[in-house]
Protein backbone atom coordinates (compact mmCIF):
# COMPACT_ATOMS: atom_id res chain seq x y z
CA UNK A 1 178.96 30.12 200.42
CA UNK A 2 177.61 33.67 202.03
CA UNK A 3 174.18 33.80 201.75
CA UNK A 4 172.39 36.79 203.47
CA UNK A 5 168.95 36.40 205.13
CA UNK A 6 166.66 39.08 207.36
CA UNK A 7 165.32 36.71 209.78
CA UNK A 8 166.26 37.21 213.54
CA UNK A 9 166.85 33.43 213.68
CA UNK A 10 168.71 31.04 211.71
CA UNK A 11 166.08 28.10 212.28
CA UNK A 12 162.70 28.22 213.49
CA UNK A 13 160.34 25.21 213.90
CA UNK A 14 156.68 25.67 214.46
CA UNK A 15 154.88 22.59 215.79
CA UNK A 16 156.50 19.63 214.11
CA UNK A 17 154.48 16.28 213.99
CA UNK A 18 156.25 13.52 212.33
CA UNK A 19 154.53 9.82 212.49
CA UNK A 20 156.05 6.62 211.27
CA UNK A 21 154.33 3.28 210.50
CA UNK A 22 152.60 1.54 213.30
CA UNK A 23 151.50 5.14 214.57
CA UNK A 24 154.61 5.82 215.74
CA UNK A 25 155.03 9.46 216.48
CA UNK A 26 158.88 10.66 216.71
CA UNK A 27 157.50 14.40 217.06
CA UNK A 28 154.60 15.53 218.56
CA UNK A 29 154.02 19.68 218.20
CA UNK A 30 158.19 20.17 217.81
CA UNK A 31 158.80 23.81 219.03
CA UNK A 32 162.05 26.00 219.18
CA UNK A 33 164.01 28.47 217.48
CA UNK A 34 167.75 29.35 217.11
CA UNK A 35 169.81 32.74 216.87
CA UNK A 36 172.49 33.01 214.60
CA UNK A 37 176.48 32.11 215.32
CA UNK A 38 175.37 30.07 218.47
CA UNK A 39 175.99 26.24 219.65
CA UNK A 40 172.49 25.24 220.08
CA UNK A 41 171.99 21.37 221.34
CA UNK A 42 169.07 18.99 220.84
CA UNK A 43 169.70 16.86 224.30
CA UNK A 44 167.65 13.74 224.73
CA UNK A 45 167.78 9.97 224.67
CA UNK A 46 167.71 7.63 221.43
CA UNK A 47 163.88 7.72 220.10
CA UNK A 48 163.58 11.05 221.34
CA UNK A 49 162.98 12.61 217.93
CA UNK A 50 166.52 14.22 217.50
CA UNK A 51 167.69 12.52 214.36
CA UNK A 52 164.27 12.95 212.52
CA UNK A 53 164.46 16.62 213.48
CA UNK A 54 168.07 17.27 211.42
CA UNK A 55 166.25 14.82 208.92
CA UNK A 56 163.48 17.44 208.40
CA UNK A 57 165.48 20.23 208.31
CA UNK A 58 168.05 19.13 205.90
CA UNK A 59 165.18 17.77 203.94
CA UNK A 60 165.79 14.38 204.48
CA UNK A 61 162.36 13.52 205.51
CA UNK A 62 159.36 15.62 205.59
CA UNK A 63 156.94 16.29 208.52
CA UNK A 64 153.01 15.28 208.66
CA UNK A 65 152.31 19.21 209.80
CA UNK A 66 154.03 21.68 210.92
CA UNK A 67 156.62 24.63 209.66
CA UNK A 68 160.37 24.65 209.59
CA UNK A 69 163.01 27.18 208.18
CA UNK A 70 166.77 27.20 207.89
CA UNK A 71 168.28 30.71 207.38
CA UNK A 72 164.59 32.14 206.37
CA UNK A 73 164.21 29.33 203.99
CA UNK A 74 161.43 26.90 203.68
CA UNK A 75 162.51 23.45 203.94
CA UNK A 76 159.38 22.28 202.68
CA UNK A 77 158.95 24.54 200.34
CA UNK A 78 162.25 25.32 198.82
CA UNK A 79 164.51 22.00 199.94
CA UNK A 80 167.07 22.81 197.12
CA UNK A 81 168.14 26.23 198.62
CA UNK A 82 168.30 24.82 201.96
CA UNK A 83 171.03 22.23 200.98
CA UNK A 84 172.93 24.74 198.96
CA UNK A 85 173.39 26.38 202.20
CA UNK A 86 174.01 24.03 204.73
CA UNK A 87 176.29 21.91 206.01
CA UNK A 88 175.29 17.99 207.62
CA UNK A 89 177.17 15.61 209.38
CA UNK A 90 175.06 12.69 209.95
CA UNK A 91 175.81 9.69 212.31
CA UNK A 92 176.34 7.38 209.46
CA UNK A 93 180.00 8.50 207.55
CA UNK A 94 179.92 9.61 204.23
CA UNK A 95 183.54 9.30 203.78
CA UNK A 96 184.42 7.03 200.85
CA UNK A 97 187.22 4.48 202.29
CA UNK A 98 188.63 3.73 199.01
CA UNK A 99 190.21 7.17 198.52
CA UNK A 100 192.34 9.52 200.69
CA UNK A 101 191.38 12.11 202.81
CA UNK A 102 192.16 14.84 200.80
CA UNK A 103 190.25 13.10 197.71
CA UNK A 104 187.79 12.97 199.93
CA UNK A 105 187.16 16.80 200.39
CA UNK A 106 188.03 17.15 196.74
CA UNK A 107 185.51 15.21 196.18
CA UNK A 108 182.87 16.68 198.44
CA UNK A 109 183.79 20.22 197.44
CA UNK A 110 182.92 19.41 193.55
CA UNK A 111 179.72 18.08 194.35
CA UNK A 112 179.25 21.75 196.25
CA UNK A 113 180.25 23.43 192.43
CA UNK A 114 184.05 24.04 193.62
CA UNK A 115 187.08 23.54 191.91
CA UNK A 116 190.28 24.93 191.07
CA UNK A 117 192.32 27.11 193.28
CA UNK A 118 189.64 28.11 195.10
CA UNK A 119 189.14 24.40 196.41
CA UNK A 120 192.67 23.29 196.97
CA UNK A 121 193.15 26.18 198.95
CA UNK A 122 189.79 25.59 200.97
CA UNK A 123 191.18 21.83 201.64
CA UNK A 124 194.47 22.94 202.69
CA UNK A 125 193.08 25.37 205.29
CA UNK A 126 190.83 22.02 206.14
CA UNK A 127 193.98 19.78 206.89
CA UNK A 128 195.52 21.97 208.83
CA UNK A 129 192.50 23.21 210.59
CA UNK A 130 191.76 19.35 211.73
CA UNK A 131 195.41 18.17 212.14
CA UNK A 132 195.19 16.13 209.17
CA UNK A 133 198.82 16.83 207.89
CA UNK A 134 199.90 13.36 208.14
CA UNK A 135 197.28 11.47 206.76
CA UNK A 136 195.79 13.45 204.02
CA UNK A 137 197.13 11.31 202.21
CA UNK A 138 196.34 8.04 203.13
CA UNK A 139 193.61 5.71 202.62
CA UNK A 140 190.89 6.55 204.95
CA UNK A 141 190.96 2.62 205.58
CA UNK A 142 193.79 3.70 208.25
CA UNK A 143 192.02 6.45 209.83
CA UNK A 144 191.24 5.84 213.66
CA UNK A 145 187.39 6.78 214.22
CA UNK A 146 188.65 10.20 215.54
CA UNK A 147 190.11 11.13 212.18
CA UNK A 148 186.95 9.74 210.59
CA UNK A 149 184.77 11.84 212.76
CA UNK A 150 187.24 15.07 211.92
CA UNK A 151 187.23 14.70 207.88
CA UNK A 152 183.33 14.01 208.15
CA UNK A 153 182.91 17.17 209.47
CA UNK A 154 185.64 18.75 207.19
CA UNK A 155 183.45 17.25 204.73
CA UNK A 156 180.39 19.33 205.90
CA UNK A 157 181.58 22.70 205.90
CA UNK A 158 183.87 22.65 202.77
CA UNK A 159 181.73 25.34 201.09
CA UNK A 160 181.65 27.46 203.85
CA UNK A 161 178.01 26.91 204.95
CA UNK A 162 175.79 29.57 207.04
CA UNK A 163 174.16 26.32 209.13
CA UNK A 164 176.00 23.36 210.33
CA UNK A 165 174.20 20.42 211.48
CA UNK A 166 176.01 17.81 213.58
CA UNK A 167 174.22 14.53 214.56
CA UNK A 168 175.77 12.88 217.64
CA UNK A 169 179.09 13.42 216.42
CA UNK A 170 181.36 11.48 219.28
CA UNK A 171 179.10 8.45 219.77
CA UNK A 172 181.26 6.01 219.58
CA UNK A 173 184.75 7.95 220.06
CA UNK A 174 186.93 7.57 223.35
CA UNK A 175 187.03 9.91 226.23
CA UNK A 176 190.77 11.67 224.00
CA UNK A 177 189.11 11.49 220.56
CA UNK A 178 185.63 13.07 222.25
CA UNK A 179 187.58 15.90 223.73
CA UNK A 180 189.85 17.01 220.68
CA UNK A 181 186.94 17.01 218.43
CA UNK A 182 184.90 19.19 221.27
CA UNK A 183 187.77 21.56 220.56
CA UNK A 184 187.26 21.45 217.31
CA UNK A 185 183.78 22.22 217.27
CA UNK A 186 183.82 25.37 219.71
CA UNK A 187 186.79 26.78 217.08
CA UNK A 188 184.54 26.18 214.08
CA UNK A 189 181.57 28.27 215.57
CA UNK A 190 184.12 31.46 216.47
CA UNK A 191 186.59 30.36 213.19
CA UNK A 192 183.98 29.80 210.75
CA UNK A 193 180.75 32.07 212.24
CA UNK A 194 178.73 29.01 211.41
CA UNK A 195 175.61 28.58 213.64
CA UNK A 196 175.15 25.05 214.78
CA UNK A 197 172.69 22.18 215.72
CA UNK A 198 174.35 19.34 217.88
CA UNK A 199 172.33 16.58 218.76
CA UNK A 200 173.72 14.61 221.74
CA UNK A 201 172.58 11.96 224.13
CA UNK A 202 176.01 12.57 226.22
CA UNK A 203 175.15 15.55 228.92
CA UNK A 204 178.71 16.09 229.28
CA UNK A 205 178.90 17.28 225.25
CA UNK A 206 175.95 19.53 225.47
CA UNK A 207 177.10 21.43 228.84
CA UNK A 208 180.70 21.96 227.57
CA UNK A 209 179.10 22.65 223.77
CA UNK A 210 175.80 24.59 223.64
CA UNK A 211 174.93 28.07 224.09
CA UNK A 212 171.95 27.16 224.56
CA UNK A 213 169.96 23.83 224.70
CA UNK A 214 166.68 22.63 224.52
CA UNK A 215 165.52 19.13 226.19
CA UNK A 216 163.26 16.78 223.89
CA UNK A 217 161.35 14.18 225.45
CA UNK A 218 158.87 11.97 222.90
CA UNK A 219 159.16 14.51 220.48
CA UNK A 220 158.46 17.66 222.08
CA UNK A 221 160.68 20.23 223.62
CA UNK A 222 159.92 20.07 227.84
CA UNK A 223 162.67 22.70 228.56
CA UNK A 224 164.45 25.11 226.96
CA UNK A 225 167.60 27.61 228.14
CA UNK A 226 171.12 28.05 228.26
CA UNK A 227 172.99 24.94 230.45
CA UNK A 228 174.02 28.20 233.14
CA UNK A 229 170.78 29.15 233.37
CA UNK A 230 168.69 26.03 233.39
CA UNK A 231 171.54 24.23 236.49
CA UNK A 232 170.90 28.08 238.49
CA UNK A 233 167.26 27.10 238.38
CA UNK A 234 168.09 24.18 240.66
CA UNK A 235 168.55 26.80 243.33
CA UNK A 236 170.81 24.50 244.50
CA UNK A 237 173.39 20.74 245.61
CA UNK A 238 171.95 17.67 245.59
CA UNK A 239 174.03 15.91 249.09
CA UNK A 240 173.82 12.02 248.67
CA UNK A 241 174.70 10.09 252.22
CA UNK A 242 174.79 6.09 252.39
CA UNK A 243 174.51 5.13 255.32
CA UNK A 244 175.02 1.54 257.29
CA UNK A 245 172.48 -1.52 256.94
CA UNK A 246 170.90 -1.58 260.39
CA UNK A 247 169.63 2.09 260.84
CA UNK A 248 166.14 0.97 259.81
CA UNK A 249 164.83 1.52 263.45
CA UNK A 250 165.30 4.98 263.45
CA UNK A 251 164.47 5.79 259.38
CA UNK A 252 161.55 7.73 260.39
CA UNK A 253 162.75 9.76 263.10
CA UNK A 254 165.54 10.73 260.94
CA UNK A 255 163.91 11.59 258.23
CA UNK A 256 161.75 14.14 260.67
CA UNK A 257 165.17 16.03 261.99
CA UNK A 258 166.78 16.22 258.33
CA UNK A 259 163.93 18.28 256.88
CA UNK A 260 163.06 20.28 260.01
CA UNK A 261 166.76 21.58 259.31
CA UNK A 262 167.24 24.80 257.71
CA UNK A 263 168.86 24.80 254.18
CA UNK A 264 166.90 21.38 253.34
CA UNK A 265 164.58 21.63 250.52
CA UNK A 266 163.73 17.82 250.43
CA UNK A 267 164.53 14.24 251.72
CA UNK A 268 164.64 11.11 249.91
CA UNK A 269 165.38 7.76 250.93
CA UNK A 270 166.10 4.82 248.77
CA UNK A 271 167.36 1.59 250.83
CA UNK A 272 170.34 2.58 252.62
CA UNK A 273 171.48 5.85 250.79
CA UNK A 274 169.69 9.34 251.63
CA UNK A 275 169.55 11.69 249.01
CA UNK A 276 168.69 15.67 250.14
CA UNK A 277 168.19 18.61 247.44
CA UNK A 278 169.62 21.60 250.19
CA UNK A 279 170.91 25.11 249.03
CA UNK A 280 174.30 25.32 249.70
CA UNK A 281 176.04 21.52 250.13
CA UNK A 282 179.37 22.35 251.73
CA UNK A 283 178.04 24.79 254.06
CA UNK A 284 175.14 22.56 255.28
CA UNK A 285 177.06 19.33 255.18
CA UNK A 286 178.74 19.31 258.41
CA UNK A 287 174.62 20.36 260.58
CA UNK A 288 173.77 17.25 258.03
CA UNK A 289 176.65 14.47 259.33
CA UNK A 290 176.30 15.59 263.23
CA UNK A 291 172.48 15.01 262.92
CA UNK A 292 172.86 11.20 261.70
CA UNK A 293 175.44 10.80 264.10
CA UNK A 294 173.57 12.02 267.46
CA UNK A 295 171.27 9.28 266.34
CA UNK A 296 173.97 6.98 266.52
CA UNK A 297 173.70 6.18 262.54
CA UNK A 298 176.70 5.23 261.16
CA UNK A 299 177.83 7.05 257.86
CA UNK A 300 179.88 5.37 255.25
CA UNK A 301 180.17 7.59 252.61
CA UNK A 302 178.34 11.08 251.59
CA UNK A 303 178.71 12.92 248.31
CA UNK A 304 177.82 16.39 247.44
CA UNK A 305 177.03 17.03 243.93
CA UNK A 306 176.49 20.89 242.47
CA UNK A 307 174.12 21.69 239.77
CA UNK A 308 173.99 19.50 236.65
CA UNK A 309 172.59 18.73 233.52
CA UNK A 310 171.71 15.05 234.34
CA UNK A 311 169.80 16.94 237.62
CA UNK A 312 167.67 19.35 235.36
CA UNK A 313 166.97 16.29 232.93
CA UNK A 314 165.96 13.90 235.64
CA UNK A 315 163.74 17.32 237.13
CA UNK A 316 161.89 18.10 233.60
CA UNK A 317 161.32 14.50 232.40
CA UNK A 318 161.31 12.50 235.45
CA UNK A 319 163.91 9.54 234.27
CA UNK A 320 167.84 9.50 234.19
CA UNK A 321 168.54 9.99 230.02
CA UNK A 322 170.72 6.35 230.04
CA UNK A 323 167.25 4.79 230.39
């Protein structure tokens, strides 16, 4: 469906608040905004508030306070013209497992007003775009949960939607099945010129994924930028060194010669493994290993790890995302 719109962003939310019973607030003050034809990810654990979000702005659910449009629409407001243009992929399938895959998007695209040629011909170029060929056909009782995940999102965008929204789409799928429908998702934006809102928990998804990405945390948004930009901010490597169990002794007077060396930014120490934020890891690394040794320290493994998404997580809400 080609819907045109003035706005300079294809969604903008303006200080969500969304409470459940028991008090329990899933956003608090919910703040961003997203250009057109871009990947944009909603990174954050389960609880932080990402589901609810595509809930609101599919108009699934509706906020306490707060503003939210989707391609200049209200979704408060005007929720029937926001789900005439939008596409939404959900965590829980909408795929009906007594029919085939291609009944299925016939299906789906009637419920969107389509028919005739102009919808065989739109689930054709479907198949083929996911690699359904061989199974169209089938039952979707057969389908392996990466062919379930593919026809739910050929499901989402059969009438050509403006907005795609895609909540945690892999969860669930193996390490193959994750990557093919990654794949899939970058062609759609280029393919398609659909702007999209992926939801993830998996930092892998969102670095490989997003143009840009914004980091919720109990319902607000602590960081926002693209994954290049926000991993340069690091200013750089994060060296990890473990080290053998009876170096206790001389813990202190390490720690003293490690960040009086140039290049270290800080020193941590956590049992037997030292962990040191420096600026460049492979160049500093070998200063780093000769000053444990003079002190007669015995190293049994080191690790140097570059600029990550896990790192800028752990740096903006002060916990690894798995917990």
């Amino acid at each position: 469906m080609s819907f045109k719109y003035d706005n300079k962003y294809a969604i903008e939310v303006n200080n969500l608040v969304k409470t459940y019973k028991d008090s329990i607030r899933a956003l608090d003050g919910l703040s961003f905004s997203i250009k057109p034809g871009i990947i944009y990810g909603l990174l954050g654990p389960n609880g932080a508030g990402k589901s609810t979000t595509v809930k609101i702005l599919t108009t699934l659910s509706r906020p306490n306070s707060g503003e939210a449009k989707v391609l200049g629409i209200d979704v408060i407001s005007e929720p029937g013209k926001v789900r005439s243009v939008i596409g939404c992929v959900s965590q829980k399938s909408g795929i009906c497992f007594e029919s085939t895959g291609r009944e299925n998007l016939i299906l789906q695209g009637q419920l969107q007003g389509m028919g005739g040629k102009q919808l065989n011909d739109r689930v054709d170029e479907l198949i083929n775009i996911f690699k359904l060929n061989e199974a169209a056909n089938r039952s979707t009782m057969t389908y392996s949960g990466g062919m379930l995940r593919k026809l739910d999102i050929a499901m989402g965008i059969i009438h050509n939607p403006q907005m795609l929204f895609l909540d945690e789409p892999t969860t669930g799928l193996d390490p193959e099945a994750r990557g093919a429908l990654w794949d899939i998702i970058t062609d759609l934006s280029k393919m398609e010129k659909v702007t999209i809102l992926l939801t993830s928990h998996y930092l892998d998804e969102i670095d490989r994924l997003a143009d840009c990405l914004a980091i919720i945390d109990e319902g607000k948004v602590v960081v926002e930028g693209s994954p290049k930009q926000l991993k340069e901010e690091l200013e750089g490597d994060i060296i990890k060194v473990e080290l053998q169990k009876d170096y206790f002794s001389k813990k202190s007077q390490m720690i003293n010669i490690l960040q009086e060396q140039q290049g270290v930014k800080k020193v941590e120490v956590k049992g037997r493994k030292v962990q040191l934020q420096v600026g460049n890891g492979s160049t500093i690394l070998p200063n780093i290993l000769q000053l444990i040794q003079s002190l007669s320290v015995e190293v049994l493994s080191v690790e140097v790890i570059p600029p990550s998404l896990d790192v800028v997580y752990f740096k903006y809400t002060g916990k690894n995302i798995e917990n």
